[in-house]
N, C-alpha and C. Protein backbone atom coordinates (compact mmCIF):
# COMPACT_ATOMS: atom_id res chain seq x y z
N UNK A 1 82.00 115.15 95.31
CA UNK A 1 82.33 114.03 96.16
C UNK A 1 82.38 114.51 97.61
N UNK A 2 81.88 113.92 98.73
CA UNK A 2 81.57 113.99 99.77
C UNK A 2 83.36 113.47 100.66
N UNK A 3 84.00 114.46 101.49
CA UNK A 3 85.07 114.62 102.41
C UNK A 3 84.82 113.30 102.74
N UNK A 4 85.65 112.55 102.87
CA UNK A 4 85.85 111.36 104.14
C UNK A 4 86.46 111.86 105.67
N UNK A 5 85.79 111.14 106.61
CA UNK A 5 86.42 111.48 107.52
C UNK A 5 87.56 110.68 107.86
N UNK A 6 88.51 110.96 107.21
CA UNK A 6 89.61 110.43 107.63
C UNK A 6 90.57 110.24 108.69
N UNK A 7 91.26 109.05 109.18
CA UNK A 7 92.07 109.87 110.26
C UNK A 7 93.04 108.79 110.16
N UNK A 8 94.44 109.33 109.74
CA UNK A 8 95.43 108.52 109.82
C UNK A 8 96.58 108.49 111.24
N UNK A 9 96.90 107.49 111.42
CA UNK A 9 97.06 107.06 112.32
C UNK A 9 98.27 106.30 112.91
N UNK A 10 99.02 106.19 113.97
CA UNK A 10 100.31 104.83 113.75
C UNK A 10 99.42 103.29 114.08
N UNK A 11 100.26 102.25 113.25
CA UNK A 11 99.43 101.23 113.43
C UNK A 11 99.84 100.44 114.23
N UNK A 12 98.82 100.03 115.15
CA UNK A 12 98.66 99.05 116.17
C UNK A 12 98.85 97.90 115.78
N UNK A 13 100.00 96.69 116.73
CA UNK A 13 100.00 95.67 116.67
C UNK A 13 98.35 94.96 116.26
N UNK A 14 97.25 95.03 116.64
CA UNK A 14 96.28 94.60 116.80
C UNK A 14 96.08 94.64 114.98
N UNK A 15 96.54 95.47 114.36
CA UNK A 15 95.97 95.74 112.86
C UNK A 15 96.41 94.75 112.25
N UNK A 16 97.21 94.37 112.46
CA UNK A 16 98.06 93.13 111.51
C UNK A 16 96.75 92.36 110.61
N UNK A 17 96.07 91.34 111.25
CA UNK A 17 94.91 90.55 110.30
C UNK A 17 94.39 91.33 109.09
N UNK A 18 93.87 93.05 109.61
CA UNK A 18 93.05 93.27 108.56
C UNK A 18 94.12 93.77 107.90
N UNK A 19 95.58 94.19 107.92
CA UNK A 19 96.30 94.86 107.14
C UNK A 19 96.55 93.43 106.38
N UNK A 20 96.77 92.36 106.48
CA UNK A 20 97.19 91.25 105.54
C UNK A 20 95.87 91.13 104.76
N UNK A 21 94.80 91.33 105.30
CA UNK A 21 93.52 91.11 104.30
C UNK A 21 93.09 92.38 103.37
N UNK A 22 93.34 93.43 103.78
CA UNK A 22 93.61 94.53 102.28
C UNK A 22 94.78 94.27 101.64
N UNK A 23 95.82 93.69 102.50
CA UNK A 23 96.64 93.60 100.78
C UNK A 23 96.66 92.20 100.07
N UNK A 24 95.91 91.52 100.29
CA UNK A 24 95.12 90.32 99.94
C UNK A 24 94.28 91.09 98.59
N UNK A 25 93.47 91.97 99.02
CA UNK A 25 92.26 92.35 98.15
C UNK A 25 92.98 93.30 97.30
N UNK A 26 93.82 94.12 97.62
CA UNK A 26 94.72 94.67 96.93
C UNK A 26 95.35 94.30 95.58
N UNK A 27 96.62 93.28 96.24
CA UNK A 27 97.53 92.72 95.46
C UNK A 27 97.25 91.31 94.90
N UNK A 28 96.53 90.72 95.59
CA UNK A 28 96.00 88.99 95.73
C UNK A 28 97.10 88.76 95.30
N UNK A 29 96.96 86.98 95.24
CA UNK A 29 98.40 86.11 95.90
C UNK A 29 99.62 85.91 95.64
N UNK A 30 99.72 86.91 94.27
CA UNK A 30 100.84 86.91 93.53
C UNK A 30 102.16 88.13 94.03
N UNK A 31 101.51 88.37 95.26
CA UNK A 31 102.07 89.61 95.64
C UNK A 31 103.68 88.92 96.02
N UNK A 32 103.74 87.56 96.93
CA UNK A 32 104.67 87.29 97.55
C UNK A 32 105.88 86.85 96.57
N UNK A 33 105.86 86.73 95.50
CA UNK A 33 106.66 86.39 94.42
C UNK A 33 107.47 87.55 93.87
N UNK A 34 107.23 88.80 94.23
CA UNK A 34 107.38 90.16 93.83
C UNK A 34 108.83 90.32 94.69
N UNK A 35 109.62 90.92 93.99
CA UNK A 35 110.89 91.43 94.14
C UNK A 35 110.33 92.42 95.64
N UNK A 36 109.41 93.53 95.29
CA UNK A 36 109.17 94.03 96.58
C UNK A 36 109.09 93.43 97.60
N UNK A 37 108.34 92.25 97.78
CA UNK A 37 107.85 91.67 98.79
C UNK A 37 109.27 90.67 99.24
N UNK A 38 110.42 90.19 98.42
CA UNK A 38 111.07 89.39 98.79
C UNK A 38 112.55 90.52 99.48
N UNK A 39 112.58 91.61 99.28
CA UNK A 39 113.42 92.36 100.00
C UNK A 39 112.49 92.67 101.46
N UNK A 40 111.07 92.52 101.63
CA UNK A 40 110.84 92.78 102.63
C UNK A 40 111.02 91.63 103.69
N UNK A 41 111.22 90.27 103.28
CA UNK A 41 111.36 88.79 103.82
C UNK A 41 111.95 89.12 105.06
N UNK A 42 111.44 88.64 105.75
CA UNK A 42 111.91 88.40 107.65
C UNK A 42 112.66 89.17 108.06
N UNK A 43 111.98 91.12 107.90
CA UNK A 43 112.58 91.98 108.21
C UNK A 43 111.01 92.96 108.44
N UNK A 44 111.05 93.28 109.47
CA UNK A 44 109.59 93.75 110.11
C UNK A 44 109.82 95.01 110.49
N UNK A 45 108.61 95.72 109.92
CA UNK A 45 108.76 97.12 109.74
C UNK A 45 108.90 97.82 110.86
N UNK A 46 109.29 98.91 110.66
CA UNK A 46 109.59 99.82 111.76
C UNK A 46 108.22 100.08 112.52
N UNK A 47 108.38 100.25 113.88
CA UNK A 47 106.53 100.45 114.13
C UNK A 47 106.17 102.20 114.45
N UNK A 48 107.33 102.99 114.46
CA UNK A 48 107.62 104.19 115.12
C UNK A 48 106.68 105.16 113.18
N UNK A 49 107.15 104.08 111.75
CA UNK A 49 106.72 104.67 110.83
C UNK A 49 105.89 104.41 109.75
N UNK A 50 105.45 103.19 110.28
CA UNK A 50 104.03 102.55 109.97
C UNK A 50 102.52 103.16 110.32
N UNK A 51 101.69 103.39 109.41
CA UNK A 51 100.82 104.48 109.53
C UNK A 51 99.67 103.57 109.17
N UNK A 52 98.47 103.96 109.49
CA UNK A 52 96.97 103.42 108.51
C UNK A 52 96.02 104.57 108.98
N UNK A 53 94.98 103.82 107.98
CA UNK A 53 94.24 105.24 107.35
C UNK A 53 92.57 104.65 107.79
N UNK A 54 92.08 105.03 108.50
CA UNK A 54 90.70 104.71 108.94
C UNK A 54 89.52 105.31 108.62
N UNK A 55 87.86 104.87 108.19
CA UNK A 55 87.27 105.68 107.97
C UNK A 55 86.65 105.29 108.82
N UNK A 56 85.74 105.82 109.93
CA UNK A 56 85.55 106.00 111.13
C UNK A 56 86.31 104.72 111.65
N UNK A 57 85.57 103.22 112.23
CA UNK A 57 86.87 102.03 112.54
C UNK A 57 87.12 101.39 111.29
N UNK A 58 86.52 101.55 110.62
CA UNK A 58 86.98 100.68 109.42
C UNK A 58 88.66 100.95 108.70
N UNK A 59 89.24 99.78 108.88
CA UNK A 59 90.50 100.12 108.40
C UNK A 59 90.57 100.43 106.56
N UNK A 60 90.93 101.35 105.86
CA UNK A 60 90.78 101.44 104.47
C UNK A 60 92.40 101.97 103.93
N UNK A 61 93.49 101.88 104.27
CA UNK A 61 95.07 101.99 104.09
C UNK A 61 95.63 101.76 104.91
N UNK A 62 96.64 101.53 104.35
CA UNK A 62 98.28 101.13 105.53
C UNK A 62 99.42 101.50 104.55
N UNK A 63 100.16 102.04 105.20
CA UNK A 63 101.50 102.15 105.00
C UNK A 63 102.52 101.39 105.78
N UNK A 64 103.90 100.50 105.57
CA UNK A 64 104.59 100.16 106.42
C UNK A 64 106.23 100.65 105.71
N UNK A 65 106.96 100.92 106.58
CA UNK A 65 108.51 101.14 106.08
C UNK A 65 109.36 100.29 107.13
N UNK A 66 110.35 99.77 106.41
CA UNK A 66 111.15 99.00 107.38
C UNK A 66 112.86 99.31 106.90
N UNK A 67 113.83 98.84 107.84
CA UNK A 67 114.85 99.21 107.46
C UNK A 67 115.87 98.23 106.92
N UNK A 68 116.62 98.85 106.25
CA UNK A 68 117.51 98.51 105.30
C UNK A 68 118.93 98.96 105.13
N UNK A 69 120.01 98.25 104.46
CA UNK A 69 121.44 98.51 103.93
C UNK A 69 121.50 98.32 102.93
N UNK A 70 122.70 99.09 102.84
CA UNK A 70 123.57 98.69 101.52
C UNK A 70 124.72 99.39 101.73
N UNK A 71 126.18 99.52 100.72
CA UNK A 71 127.44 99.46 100.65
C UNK A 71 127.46 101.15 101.30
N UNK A 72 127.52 101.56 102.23
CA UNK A 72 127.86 102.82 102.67
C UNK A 72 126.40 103.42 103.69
N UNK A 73 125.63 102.67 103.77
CA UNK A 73 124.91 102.82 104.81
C UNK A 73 123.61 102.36 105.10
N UNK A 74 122.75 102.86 105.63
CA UNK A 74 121.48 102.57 106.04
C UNK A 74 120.77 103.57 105.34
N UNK A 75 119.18 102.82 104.73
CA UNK A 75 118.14 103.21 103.96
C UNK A 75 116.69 102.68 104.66
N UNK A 76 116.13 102.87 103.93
CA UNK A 76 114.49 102.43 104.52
C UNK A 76 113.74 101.78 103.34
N UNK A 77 112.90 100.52 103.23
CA UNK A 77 112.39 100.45 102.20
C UNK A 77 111.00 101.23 102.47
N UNK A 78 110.04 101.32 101.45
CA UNK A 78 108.63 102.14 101.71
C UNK A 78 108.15 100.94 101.40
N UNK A 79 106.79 100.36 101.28
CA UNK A 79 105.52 99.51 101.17
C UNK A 79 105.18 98.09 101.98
N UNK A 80 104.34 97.80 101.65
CA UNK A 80 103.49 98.01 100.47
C UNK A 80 102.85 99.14 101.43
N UNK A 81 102.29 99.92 100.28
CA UNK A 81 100.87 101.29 100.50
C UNK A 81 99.86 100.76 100.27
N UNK A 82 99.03 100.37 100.80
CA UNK A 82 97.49 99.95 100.52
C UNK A 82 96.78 100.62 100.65
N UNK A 83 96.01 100.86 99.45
CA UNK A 83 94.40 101.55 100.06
C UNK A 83 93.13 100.47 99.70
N UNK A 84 92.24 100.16 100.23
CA UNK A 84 91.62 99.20 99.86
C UNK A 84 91.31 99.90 98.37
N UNK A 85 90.61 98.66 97.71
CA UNK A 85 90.39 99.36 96.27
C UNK A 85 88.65 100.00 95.70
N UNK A 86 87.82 99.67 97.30
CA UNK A 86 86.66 101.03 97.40
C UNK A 86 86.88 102.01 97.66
N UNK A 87 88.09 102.33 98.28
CA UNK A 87 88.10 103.91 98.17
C UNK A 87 89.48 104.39 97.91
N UNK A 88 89.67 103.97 96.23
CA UNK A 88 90.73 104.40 96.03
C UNK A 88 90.02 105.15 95.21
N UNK A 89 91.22 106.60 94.77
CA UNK A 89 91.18 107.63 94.03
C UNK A 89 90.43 108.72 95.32
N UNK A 90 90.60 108.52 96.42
CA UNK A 90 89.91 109.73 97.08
C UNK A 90 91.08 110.22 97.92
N UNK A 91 92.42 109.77 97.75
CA UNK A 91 93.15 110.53 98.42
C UNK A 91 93.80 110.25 99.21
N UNK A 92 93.62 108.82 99.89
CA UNK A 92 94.08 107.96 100.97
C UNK A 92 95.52 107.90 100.75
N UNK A 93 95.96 107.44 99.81
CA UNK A 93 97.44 106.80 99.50
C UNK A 93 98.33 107.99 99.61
N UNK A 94 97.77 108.85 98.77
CA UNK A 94 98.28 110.59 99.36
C UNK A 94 98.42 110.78 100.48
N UNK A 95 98.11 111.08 101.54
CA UNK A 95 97.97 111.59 102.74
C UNK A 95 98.66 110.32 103.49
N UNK A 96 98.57 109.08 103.21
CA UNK A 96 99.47 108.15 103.51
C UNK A 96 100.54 108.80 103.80
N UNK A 97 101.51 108.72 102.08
CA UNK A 97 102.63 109.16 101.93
C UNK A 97 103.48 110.34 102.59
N UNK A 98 102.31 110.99 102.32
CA UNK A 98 102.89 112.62 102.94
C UNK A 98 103.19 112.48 104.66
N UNK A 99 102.42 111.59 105.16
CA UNK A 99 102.49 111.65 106.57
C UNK A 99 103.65 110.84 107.12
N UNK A 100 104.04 109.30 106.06
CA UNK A 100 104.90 108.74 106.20
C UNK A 100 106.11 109.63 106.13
N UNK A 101 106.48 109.84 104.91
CA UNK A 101 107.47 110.25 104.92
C UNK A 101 107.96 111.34 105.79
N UNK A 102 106.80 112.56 105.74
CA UNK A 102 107.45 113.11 106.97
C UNK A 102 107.38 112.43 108.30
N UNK A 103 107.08 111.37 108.73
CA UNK A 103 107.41 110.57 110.28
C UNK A 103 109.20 110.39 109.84
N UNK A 104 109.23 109.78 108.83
CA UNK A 104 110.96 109.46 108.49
C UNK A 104 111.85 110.28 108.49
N UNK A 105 111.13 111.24 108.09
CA UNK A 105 112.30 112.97 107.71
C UNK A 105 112.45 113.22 109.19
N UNK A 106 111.40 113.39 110.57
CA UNK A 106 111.54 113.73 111.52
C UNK A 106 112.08 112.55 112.57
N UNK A 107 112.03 111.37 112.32
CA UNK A 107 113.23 110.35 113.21
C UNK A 107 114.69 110.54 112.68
N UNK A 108 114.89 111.41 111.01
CA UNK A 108 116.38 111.35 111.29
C UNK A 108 117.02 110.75 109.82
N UNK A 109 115.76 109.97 109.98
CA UNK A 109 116.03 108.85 108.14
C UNK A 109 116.48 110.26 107.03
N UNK A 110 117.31 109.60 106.10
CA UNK A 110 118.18 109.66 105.50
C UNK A 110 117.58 110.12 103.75
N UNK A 111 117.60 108.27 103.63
CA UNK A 111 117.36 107.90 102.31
C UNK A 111 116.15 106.85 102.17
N UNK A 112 114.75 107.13 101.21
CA UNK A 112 113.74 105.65 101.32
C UNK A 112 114.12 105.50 100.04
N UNK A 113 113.70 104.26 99.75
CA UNK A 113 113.50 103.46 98.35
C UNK A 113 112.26 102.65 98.55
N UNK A 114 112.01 102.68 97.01
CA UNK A 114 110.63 101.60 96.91
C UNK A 114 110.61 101.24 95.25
N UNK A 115 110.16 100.20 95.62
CA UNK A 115 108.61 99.58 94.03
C UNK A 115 107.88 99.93 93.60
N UNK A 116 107.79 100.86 92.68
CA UNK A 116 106.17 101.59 92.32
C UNK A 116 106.41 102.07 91.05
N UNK A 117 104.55 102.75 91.00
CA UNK A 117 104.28 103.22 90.02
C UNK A 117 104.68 105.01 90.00
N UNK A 118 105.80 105.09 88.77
CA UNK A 118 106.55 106.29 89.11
C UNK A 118 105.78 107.51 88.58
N UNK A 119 104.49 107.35 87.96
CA UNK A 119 103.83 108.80 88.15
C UNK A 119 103.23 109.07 89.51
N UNK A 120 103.05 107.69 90.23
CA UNK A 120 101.62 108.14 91.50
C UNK A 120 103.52 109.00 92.18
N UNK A 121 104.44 108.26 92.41
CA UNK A 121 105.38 108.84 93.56
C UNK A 121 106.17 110.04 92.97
N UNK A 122 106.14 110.00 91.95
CA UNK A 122 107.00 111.38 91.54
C UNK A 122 106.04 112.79 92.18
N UNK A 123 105.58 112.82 92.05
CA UNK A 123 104.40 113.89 93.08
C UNK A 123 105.16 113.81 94.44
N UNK A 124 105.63 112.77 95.10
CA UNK A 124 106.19 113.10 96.57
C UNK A 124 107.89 113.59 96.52
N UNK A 125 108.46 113.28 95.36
CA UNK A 125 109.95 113.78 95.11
C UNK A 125 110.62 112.37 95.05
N UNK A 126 110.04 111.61 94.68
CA UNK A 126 111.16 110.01 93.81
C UNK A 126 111.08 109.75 92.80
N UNK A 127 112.52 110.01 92.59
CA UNK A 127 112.95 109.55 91.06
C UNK A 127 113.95 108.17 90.78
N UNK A 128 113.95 107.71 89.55
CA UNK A 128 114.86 106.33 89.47
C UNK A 128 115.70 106.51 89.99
N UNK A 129 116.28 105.32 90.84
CA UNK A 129 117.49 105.00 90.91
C UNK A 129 118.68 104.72 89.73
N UNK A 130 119.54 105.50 90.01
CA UNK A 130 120.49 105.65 88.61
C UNK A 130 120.91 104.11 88.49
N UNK A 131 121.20 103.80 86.97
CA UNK A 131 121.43 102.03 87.26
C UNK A 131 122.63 102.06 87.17
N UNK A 132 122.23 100.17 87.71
CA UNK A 132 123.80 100.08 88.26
C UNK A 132 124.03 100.39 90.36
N UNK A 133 123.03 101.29 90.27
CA UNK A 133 123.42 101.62 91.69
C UNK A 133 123.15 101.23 93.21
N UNK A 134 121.86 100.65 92.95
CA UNK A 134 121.77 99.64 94.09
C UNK A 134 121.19 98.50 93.39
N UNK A 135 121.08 97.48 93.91
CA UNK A 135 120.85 96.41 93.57
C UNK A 135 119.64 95.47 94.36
N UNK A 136 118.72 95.06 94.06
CA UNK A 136 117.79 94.77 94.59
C UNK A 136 117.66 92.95 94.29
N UNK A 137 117.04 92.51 95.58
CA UNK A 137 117.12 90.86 95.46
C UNK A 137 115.82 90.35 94.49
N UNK A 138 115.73 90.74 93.15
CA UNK A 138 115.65 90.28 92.02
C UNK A 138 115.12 90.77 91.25
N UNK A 139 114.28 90.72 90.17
CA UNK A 139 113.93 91.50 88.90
C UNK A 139 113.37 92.48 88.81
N UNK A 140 113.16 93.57 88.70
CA UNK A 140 112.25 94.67 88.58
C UNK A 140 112.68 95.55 87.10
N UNK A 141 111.52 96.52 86.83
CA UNK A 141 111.50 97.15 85.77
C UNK A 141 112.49 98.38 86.49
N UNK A 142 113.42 99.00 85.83
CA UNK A 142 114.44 99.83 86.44
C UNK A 142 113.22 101.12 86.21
N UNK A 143 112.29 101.55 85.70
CA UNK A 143 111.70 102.99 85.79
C UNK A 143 110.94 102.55 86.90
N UNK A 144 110.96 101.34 87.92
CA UNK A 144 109.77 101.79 88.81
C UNK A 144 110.62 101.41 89.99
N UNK A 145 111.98 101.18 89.78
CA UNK A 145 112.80 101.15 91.37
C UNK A 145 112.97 102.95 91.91
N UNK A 146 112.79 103.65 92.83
CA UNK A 146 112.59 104.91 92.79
C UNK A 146 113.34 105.23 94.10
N UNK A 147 113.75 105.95 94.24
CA UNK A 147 114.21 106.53 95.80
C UNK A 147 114.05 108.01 95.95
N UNK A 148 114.62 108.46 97.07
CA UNK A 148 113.61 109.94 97.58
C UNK A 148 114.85 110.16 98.87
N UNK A 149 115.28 111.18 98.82
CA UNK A 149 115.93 111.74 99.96
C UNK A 149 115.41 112.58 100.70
N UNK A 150 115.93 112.21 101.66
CA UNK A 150 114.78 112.87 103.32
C UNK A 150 115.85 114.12 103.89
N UNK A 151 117.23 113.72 103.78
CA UNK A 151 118.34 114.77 104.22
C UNK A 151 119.40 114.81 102.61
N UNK A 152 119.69 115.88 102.68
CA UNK A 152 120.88 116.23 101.31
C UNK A 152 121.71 115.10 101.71
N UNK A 153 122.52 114.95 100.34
CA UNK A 153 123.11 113.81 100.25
C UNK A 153 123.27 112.48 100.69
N UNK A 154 122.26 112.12 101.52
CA UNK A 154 121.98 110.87 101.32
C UNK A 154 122.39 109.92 101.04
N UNK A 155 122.07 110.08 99.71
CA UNK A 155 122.33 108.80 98.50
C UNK A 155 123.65 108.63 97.91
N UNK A 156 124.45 110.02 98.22
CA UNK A 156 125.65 109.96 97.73
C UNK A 156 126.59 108.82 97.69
N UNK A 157 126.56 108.25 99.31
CA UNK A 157 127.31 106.99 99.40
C UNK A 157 127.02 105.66 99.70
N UNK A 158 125.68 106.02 99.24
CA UNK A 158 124.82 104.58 99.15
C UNK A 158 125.09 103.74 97.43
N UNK A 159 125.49 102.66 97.83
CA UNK A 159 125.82 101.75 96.50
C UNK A 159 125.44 100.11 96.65
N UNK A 160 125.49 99.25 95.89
CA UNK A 160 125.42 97.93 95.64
C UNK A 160 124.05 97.54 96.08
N UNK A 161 124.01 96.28 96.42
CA UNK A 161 122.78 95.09 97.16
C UNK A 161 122.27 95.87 98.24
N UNK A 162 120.88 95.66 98.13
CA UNK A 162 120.40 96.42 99.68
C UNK A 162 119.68 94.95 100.20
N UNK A 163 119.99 94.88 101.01
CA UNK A 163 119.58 94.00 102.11
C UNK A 163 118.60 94.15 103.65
N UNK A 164 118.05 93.82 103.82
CA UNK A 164 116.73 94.04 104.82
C UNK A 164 117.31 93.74 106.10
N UNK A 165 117.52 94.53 107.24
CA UNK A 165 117.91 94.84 108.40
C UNK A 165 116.90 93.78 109.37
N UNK A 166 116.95 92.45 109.64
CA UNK A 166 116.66 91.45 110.12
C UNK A 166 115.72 91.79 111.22
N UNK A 167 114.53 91.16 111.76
CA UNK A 167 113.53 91.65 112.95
C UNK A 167 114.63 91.55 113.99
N UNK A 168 115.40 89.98 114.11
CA UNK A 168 116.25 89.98 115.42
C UNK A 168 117.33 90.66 115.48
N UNK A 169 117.78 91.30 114.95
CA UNK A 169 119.06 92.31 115.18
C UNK A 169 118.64 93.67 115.39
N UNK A 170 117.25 94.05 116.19
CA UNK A 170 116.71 95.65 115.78
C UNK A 170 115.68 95.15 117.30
N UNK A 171 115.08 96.80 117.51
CA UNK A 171 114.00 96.58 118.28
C UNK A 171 113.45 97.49 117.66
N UNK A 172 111.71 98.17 118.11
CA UNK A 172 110.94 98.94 117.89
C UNK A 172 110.43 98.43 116.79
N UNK A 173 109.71 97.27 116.21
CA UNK A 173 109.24 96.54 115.77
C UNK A 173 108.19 95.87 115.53
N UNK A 174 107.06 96.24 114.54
CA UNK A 174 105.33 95.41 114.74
C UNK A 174 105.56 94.38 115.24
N UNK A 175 104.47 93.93 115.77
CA UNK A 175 104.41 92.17 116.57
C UNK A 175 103.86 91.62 115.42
């Protein structure tokens, strides 16, 4: 298989259209009904740790993380991760991750959580959330709620409902 030239990147206000149209092609329309997607509701990602993945201009991934609470502090959610689905399996979503998360480890962040599939993220260091322990605004399969600590202890005094840290109460924010 032939290297892509990849080059990931922070994402520009300007990306927004095509980032809603890969995860269109991605997830299609059933995405917004998703427990993930309804903790992300009218809470806009951080723009300092939002990343995408280009093959020369063509946009082909995005990553977005935005912030979050719960009973003892502040967290981050992770997604959605998109890679379009022509060039998935070459590595994109990888190099995503790795770059995300370390942007988070180096602003300071704490603790992420996410929705996923727990073989692709166990490779980056997330494991279930113990149950019982946070609580998410609605159904999910408990092996694919996952979290990941960025600094030791963390999670220690993180508990209950996590709730999405509102666009208007925050700045540094996608348009």
């Amino acid at each position: 298989m032939t290297a892509l030239p990849l080059v990931i990147r922070p994402e520009h206000p300007a990306d927004g259209p095509a980032i809603e149209r890969l995860h269109a092609r991605a997830f299609g329309p059933g995405r917004f009904a998703r427990t993930a997607y309804r903790l992300r509701e009218g809470a806009a990602p951080l723009s300092e740790l939002c990343l995408t993945a280009l093959v020369g201009s063509y946009l082909v991934g995005s990553v977005r993380i935005g912030p979050a609470e719960a009973e003892g502090g502040p967290l981050l959610v992770l997604g959605p991760l998109t890679v379009d689905p022509s060039f998935s399996d070459r590595g994109i979503g990888s190099a995503l991750m790795r770059a995300s998360l370390e942007a988070a480890r180096g602003a300071g962040h704490g603790l992420v959580v996410l929705v996923g599939d727990a073989p692709f993220y166990r490779r980056f260091g997330f494991a279930p959330v113990p149950p019982g322990r946070l609580v998410l605004p609605g159904p999910v399969d408990p092996a694919r709620f996952l979290w990941r600590e960025l600094a030791e202890g963390a999670s220690a005094a993180v508990s209950g409902a996590i709730r999405p840290v509102r666009a208007a109460l925050r700045a540094n924010v996608i348009g």
